[in-house]
N, C-alpha and C. Protein backbone atom coordinates (compact mmCIF):
# COMPACT_ATOMS: atom_id res chain seq x y z
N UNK A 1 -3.64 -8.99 4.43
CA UNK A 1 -4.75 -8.94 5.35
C UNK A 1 -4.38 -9.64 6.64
N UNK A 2 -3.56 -10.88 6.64
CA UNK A 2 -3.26 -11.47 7.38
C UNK A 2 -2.63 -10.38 8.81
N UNK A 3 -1.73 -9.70 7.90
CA UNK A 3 -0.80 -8.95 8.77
C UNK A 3 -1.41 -8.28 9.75
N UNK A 4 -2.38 -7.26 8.91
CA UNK A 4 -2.96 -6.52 9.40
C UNK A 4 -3.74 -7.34 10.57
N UNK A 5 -4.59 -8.08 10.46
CA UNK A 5 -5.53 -9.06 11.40
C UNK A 5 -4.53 -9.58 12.67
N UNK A 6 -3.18 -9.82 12.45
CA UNK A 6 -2.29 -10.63 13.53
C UNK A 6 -1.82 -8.92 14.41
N UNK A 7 -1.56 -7.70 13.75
CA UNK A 7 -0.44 -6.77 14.25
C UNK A 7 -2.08 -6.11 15.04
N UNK A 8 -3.55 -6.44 15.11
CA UNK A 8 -4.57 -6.19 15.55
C UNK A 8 -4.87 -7.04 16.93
N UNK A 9 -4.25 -8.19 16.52
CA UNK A 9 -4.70 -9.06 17.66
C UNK A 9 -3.50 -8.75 18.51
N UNK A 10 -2.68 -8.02 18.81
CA UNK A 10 -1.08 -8.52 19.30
C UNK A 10 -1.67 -6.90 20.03
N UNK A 11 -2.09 -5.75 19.26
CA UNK A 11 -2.36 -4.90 20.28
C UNK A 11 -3.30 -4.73 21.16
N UNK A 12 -4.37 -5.81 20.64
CA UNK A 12 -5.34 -5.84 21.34
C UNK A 12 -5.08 -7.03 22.33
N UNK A 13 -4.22 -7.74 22.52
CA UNK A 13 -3.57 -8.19 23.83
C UNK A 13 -3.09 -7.47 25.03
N UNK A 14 -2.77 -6.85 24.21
CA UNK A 14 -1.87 -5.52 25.29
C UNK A 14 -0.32 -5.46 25.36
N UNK A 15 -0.10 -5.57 23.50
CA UNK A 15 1.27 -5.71 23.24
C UNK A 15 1.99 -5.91 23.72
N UNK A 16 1.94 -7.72 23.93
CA UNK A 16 2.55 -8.21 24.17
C UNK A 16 4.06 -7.71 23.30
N UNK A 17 3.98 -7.80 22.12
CA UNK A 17 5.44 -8.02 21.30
C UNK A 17 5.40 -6.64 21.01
N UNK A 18 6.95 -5.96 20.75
CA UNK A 18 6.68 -4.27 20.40
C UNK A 18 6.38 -4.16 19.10
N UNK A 19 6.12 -3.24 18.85
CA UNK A 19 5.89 -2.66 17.45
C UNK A 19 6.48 -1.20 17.15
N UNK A 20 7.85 -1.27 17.59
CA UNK A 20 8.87 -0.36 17.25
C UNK A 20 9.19 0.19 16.03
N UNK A 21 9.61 -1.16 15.24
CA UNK A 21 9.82 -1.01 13.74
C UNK A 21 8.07 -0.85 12.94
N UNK A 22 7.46 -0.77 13.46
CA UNK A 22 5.95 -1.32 12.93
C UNK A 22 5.72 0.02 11.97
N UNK A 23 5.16 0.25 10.42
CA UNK A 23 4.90 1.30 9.63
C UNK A 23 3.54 0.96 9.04
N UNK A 24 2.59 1.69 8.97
CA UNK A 24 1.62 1.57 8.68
C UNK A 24 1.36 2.44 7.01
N UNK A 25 1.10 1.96 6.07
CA UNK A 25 1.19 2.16 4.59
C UNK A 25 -0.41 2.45 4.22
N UNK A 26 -0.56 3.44 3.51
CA UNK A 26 -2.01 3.84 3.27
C UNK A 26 -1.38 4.35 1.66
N UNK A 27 -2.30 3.96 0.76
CA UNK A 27 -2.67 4.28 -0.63
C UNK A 27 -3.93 5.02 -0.88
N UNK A 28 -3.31 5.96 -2.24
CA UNK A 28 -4.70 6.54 -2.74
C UNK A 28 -4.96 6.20 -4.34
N UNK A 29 -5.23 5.56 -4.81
CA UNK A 29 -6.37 4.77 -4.46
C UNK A 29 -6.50 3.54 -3.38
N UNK A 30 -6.75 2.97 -2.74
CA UNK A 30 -6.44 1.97 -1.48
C UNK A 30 -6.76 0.26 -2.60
N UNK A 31 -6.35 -0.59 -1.68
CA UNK A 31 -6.09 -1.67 -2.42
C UNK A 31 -5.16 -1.82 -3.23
N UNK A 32 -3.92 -1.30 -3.10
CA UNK A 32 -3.19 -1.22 -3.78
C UNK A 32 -1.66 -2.19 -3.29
N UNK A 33 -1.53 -3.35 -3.91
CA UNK A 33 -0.27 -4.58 -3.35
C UNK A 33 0.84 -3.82 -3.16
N UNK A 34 1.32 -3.93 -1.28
CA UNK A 34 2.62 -3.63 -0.92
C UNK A 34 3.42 -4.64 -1.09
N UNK A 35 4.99 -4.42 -1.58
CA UNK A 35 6.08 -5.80 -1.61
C UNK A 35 7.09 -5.57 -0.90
N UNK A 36 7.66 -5.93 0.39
CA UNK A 36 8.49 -5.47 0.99
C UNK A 36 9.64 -6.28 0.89
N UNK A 37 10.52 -5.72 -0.36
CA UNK A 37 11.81 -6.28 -0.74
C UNK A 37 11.73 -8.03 -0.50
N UNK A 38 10.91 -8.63 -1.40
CA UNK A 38 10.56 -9.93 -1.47
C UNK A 38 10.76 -10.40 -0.06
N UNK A 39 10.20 -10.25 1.18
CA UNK A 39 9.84 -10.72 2.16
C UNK A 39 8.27 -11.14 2.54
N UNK A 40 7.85 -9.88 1.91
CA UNK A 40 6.10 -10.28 2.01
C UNK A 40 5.73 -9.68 1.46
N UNK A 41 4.24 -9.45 1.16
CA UNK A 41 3.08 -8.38 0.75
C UNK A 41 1.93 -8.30 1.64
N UNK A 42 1.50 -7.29 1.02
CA UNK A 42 -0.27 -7.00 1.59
C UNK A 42 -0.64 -5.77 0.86
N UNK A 43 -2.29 -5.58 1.54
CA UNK A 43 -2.90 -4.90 0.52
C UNK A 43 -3.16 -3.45 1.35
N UNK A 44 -2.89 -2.27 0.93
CA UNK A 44 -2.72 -0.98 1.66
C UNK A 44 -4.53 -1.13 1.39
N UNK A 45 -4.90 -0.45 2.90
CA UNK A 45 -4.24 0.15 3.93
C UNK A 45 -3.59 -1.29 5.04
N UNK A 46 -2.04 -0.96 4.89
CA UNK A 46 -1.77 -2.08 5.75
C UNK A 46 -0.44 -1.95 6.67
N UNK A 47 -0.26 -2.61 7.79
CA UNK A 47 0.73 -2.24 8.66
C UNK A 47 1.93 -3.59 8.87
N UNK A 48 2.93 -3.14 8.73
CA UNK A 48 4.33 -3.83 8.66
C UNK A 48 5.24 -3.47 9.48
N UNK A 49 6.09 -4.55 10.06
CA UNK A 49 7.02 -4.31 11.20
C UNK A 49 8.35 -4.67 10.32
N UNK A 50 9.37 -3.78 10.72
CA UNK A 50 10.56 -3.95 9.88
C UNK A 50 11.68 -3.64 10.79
N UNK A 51 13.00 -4.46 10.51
CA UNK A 51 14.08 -5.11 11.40
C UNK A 51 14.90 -3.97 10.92
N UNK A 52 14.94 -3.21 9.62
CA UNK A 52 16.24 -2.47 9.49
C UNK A 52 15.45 -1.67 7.90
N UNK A 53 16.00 -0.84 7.59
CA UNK A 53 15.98 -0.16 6.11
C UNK A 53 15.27 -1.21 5.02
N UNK A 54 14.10 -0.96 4.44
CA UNK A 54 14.06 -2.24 2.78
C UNK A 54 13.41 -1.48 2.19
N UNK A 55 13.41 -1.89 0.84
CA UNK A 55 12.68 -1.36 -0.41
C UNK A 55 11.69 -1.68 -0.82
N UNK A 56 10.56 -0.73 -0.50
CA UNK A 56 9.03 -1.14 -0.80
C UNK A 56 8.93 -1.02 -1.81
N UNK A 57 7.68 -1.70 -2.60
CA UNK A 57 7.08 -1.46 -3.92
C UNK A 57 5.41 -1.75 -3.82
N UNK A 58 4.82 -0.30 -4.23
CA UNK A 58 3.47 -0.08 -4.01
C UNK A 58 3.00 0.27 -5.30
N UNK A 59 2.16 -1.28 -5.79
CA UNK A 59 1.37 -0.78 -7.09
C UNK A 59 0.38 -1.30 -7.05
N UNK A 60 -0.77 -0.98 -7.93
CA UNK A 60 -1.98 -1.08 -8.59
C UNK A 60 -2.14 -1.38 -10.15
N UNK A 61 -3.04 -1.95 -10.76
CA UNK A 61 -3.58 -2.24 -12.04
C UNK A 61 -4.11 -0.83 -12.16
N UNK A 62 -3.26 -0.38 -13.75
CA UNK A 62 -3.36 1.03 -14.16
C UNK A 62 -3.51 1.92 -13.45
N UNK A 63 -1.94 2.34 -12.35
CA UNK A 63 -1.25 2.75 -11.93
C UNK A 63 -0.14 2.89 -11.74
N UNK A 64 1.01 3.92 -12.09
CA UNK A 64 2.61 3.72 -12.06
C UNK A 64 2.58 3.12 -10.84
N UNK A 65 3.72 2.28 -10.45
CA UNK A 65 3.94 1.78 -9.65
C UNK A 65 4.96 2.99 -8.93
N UNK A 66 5.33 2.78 -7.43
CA UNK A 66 6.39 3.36 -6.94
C UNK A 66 7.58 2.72 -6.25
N UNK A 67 8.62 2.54 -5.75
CA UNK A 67 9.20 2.08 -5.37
C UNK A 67 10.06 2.99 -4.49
N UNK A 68 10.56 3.12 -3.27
CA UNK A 68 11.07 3.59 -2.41
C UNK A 68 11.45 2.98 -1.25
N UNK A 69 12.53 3.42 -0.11
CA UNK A 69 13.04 2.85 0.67
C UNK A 69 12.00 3.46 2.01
N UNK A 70 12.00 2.25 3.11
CA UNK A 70 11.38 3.01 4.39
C UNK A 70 12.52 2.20 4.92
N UNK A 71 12.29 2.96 6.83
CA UNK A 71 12.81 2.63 7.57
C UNK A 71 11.50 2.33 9.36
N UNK A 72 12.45 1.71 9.76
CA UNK A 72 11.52 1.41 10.82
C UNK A 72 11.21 2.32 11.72
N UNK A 73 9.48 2.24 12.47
CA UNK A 73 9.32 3.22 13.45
C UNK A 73 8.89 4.43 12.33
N UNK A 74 8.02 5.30 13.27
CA UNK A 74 7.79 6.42 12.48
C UNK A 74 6.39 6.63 11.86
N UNK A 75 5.76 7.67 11.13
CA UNK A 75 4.46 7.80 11.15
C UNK A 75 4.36 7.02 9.81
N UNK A 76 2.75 7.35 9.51
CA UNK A 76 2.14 6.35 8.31
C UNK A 76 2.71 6.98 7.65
N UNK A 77 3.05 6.40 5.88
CA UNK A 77 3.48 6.25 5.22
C UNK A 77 2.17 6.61 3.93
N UNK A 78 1.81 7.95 3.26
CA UNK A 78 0.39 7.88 2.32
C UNK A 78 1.34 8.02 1.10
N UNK A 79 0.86 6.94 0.31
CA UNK A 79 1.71 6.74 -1.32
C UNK A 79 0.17 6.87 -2.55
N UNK A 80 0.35 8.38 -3.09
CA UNK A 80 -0.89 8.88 -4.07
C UNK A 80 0.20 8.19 -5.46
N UNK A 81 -1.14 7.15 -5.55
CA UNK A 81 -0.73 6.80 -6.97
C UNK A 81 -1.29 7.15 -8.35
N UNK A 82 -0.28 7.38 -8.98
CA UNK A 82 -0.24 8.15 -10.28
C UNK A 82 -1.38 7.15 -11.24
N UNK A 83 -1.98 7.69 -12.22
CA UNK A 83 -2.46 6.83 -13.26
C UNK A 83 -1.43 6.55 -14.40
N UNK A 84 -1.67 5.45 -14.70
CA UNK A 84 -0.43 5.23 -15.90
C UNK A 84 -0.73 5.96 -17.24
N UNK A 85 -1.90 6.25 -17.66
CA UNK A 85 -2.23 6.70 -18.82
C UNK A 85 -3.16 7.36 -19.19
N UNK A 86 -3.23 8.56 -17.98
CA UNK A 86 -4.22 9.59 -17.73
C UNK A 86 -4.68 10.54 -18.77
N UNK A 87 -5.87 10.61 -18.90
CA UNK A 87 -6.16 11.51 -20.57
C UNK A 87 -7.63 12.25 -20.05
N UNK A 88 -7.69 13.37 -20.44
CA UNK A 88 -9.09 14.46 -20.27
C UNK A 88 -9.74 14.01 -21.50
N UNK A 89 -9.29 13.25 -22.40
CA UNK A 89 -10.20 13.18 -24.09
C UNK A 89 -11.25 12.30 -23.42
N UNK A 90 -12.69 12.39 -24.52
CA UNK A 90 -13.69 11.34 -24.41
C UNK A 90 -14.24 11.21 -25.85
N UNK A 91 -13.90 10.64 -26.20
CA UNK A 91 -14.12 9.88 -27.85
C UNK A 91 -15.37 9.75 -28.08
N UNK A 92 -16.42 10.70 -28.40
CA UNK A 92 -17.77 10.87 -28.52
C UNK A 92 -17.90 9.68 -29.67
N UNK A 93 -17.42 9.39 -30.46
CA UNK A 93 -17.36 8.37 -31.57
C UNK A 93 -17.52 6.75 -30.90
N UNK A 94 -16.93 6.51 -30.45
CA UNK A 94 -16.44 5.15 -29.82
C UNK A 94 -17.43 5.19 -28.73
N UNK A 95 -18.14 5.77 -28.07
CA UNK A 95 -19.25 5.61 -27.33
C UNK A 95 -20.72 4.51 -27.62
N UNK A 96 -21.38 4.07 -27.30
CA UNK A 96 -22.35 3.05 -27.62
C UNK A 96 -23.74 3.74 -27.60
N UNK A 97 -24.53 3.69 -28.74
CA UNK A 97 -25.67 4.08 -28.38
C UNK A 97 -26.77 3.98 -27.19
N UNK A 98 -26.88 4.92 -26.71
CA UNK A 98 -28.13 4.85 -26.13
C UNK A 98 -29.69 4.68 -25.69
N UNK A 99 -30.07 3.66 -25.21
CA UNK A 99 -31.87 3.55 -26.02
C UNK A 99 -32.94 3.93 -24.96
């Protein structure tokens, strides 16, 4: 959040500092913790400035995680995350009565 709130105030200065390398990361489902090759995190939808090539990792609670490389500069980044243990069944049994 931080990030996002500082890379907000820096354009709303009138960018001052560039944002060349800057990638902006959007998840579906959103809220989902970015890790950028143990340098930092944040929570998508969120925007990151990067010096050279690193290896993101974008996961959620009961969701595969993903892991992939970005590079700097360039458009947003949308990472649709998978469910870990997706099922069409509904166990009419195991349901709770109704009153």
């Amino acid at each position: 959040m931080r990030m996002v709130l500082m890379a907000f105030v820096l354009l709303a200065a009138g960018g001052c500092m560039t944002t060349k390398g800057a990638r902006t990361i959007v998840s579906d489902p959103p809220g989902a913790l970015v890790t950028v090759e143990g340098f930092g995190e944040c929570e998508t939808p969120c925007r990151i400035t990067l010096d050279t090539r690193r290896e993101v990792t974008v996961a959620k609670a009961g969701y595969k995680a993903q892991r992939f490389g970005i590079t700097p500069g360039g458009r947003s980044v949308m990472v649709v995350l998978e469910l870990a243990a997706p099922t069409d069944d509904v166990d009419a049994i195991a349901l709770p009565e109704l009153d």
